[in-house]
Protein backbone atom coordinates (compact mmCIF):
# COMPACT_ATOMS: atom_id res chain seq x y z
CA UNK A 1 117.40 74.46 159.64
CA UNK A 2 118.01 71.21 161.81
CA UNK A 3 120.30 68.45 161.05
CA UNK A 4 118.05 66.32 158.35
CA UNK A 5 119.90 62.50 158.12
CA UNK A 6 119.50 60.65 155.07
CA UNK A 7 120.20 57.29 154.52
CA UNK A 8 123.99 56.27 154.17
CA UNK A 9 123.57 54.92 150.94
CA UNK A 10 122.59 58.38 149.50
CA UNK A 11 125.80 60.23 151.01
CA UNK A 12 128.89 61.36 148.72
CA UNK A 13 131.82 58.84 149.60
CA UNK A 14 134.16 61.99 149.84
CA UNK A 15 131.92 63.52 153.09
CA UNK A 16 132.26 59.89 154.40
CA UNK A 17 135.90 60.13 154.34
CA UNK A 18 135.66 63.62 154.77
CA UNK A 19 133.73 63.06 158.15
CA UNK A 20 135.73 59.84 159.25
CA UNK A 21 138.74 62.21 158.82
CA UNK A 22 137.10 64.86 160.93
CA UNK A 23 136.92 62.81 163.99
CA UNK A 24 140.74 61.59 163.34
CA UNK A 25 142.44 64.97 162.75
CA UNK A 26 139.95 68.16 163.60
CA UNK A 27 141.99 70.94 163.29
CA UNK A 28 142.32 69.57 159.04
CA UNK A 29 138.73 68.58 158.75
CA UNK A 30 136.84 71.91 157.73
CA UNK A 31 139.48 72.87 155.04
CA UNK A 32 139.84 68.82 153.26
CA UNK A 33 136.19 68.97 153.48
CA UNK A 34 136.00 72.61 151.62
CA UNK A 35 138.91 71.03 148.76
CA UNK A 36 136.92 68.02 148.80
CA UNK A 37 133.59 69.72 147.60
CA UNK A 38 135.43 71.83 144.93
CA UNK A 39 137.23 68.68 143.43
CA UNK A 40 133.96 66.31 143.50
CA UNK A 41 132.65 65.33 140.08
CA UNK A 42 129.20 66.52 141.53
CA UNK A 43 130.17 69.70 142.33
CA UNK A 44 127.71 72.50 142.24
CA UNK A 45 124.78 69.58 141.61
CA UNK A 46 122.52 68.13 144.33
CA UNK A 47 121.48 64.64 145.21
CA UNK A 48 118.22 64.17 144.12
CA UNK A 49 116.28 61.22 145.31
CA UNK A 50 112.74 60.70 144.35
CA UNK A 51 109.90 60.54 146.84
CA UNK A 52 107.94 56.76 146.94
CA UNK A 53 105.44 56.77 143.90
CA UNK A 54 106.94 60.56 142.42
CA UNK A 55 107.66 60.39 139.03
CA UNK A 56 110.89 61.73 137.42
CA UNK A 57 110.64 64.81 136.21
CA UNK A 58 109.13 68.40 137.58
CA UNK A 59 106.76 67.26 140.01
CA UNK A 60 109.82 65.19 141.74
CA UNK A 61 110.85 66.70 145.12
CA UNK A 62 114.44 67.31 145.91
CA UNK A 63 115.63 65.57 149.19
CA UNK A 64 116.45 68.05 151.70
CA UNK A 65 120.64 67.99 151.67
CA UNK A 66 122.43 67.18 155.01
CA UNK A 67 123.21 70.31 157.20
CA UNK A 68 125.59 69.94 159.66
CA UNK A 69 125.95 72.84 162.80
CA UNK A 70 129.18 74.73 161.53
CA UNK A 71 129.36 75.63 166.09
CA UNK A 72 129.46 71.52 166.83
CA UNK A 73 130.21 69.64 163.53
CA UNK A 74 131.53 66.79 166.09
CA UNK A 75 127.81 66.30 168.05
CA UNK A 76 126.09 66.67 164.54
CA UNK A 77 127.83 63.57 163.09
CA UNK A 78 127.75 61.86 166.19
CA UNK A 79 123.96 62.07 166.15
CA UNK A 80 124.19 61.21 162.62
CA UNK A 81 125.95 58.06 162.63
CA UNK A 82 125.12 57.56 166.32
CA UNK A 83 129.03 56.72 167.00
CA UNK A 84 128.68 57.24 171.06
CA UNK A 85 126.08 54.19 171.10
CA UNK A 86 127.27 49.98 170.56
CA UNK A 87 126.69 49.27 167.10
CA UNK A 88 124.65 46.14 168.78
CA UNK A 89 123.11 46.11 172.35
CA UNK A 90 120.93 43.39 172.40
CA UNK A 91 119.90 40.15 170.06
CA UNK A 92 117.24 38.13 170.29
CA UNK A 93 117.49 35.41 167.87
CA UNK A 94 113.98 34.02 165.90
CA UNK A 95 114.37 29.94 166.01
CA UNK A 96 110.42 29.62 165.23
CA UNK A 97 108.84 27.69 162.39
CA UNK A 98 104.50 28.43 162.79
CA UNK A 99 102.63 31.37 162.75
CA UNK A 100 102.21 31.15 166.68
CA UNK A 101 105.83 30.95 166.84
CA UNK A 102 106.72 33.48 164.88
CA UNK A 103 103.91 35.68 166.66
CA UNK A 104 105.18 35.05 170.04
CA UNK A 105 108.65 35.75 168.92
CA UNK A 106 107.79 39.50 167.14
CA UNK A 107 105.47 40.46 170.41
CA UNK A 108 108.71 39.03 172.94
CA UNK A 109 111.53 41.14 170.74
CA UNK A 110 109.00 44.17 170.67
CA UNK A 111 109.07 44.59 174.33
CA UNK A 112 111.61 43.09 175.21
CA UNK A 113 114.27 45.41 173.21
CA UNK A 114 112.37 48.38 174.81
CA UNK A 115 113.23 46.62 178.19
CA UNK A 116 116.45 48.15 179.99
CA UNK A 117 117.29 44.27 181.20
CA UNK A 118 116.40 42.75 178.15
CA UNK A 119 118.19 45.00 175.65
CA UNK A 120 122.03 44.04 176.29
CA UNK A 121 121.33 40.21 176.36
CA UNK A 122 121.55 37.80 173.91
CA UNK A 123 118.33 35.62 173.83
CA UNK A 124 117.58 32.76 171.23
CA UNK A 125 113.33 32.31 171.53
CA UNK A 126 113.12 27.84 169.76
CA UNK A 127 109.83 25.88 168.85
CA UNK A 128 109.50 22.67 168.48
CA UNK A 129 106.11 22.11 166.81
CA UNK A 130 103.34 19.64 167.41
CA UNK A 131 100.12 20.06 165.20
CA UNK A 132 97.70 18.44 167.53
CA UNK A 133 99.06 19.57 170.80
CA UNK A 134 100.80 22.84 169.44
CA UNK A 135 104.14 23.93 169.88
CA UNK A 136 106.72 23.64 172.76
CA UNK A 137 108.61 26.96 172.88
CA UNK A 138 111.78 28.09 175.40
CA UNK A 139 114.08 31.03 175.52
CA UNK A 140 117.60 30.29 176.31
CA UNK A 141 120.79 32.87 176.98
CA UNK A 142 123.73 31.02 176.24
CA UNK A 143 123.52 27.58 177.29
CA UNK A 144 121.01 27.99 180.29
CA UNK A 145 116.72 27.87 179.35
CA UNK A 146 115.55 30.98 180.96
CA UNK A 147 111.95 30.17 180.04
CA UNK A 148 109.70 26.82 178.98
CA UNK A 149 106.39 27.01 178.08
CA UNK A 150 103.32 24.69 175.66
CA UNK A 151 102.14 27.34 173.21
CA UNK A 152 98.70 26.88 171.66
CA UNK A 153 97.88 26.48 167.91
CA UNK A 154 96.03 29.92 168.21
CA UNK A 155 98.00 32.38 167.41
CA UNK A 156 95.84 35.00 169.74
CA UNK A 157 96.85 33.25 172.64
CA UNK A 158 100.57 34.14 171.62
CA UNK A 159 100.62 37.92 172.73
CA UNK A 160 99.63 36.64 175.97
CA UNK A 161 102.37 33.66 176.33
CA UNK A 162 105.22 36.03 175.06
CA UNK A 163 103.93 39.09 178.00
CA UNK A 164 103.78 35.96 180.54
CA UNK A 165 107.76 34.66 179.11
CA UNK A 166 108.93 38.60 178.90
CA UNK A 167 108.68 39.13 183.13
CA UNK A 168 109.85 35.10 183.58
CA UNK A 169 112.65 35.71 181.66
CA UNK A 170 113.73 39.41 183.34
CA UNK A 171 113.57 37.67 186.46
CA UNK A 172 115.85 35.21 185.67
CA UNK A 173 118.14 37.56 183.88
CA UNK A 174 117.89 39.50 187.03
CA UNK A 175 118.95 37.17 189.42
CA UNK A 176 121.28 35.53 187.38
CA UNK A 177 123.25 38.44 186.80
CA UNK A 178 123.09 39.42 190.46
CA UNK A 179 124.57 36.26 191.65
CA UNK A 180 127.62 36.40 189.16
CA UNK A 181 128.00 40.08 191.07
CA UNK A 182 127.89 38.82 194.39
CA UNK A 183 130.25 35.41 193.83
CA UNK A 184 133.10 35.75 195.20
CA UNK A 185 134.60 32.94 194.12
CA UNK A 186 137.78 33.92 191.94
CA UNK A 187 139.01 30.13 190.58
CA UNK A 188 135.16 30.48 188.80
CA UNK A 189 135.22 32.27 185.21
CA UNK A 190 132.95 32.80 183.40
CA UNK A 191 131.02 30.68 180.57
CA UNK A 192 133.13 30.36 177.43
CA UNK A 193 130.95 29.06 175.21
């Protein structure tokens, strides 16, 4: 059977450590993991965790327990707890206060975190709002506004702002980060702030 995950909240602290000590020492890991079954309190019983609207008793399922690939126990816990990725790639930070706001700011982070450019950048999407002209709304990274734009009270018009600010702000994201390639200058750092 293939490697099921579960969430981490559900796993037995001792094949935690059990794991964490895996990747320090290998050689150790399969027999503290063996001693550390035998001495757990929960030995011989399995984690049981109701499905959504089950009741408890004999019609509750039994969640499938976590099987790990005795050949690669390394790539199997790797793909478990996804160690070989950055625990955080890319941010986009929600400043927006109205619907329209917050609409443009879901349908920007939904494409943009699927964008290769846009998905190891930090962007902060604000609104200011105006209720008879609607809301002003710009995308900075760092201290520089990447994108400016009047957003309409109707929140269907949104979708079509945040696709417009998505290739405005890969553009500038682009070039910026082309031109910090190409300077040569050496007395220049970079932004601290």
């Amino acid at each position: 059977m293939p490697f099921q995950a579960r969430p981490l909240s559900r796993i037995p602290q001792w094949l935690i450590l059990a794991s964490l000590l895996a990747l320090a020492h290998p050689g150790m890991a399969q027999q503290n993991v063996m001693e550390a079954e035998a001495a757990s309190p929960l030995a011989g019983q399995q984690d049981v965790m109701p499905e959504p609207g089950a009741t408890d008793g004999p019609s509750a399922q039994k969640e499938p327990d976590i099987e790990i690939n005795d050949a690669d126990p390394q790539q199997a816990l790797e793909r478990q707890f996804q160690l070989d990725r950055p625990e955080l790639s890319g941010l986009i930070v929600d400043r927006t206060m109205t619907m329209a706001g917050k609409t443009f700011y879901r349908t920007f982070s939904q494409l943009g975190m699927q964008d290769p450019i846009l998905n190891r950048v930090v962007l902060t999407i604000h609104e200011r709002p105006d209720p008879r002209w609607g809301s002003q709304v710009w995308i900075t990274e760092r201290n520089s506004v990447l994108f400016r734009s009047q957003l309409s009270p109707r929140i269907n018009e949104a979708d079509e702002n945040a696709r417009a600010a998505l290739e405005a702000v890969q553009e500038r994201v682009l070039s910026s980060r082309v031109s910090a390639a190409l300077q040569s200058n050496k007395d220049l750092a970079e932004e601290e702030l």
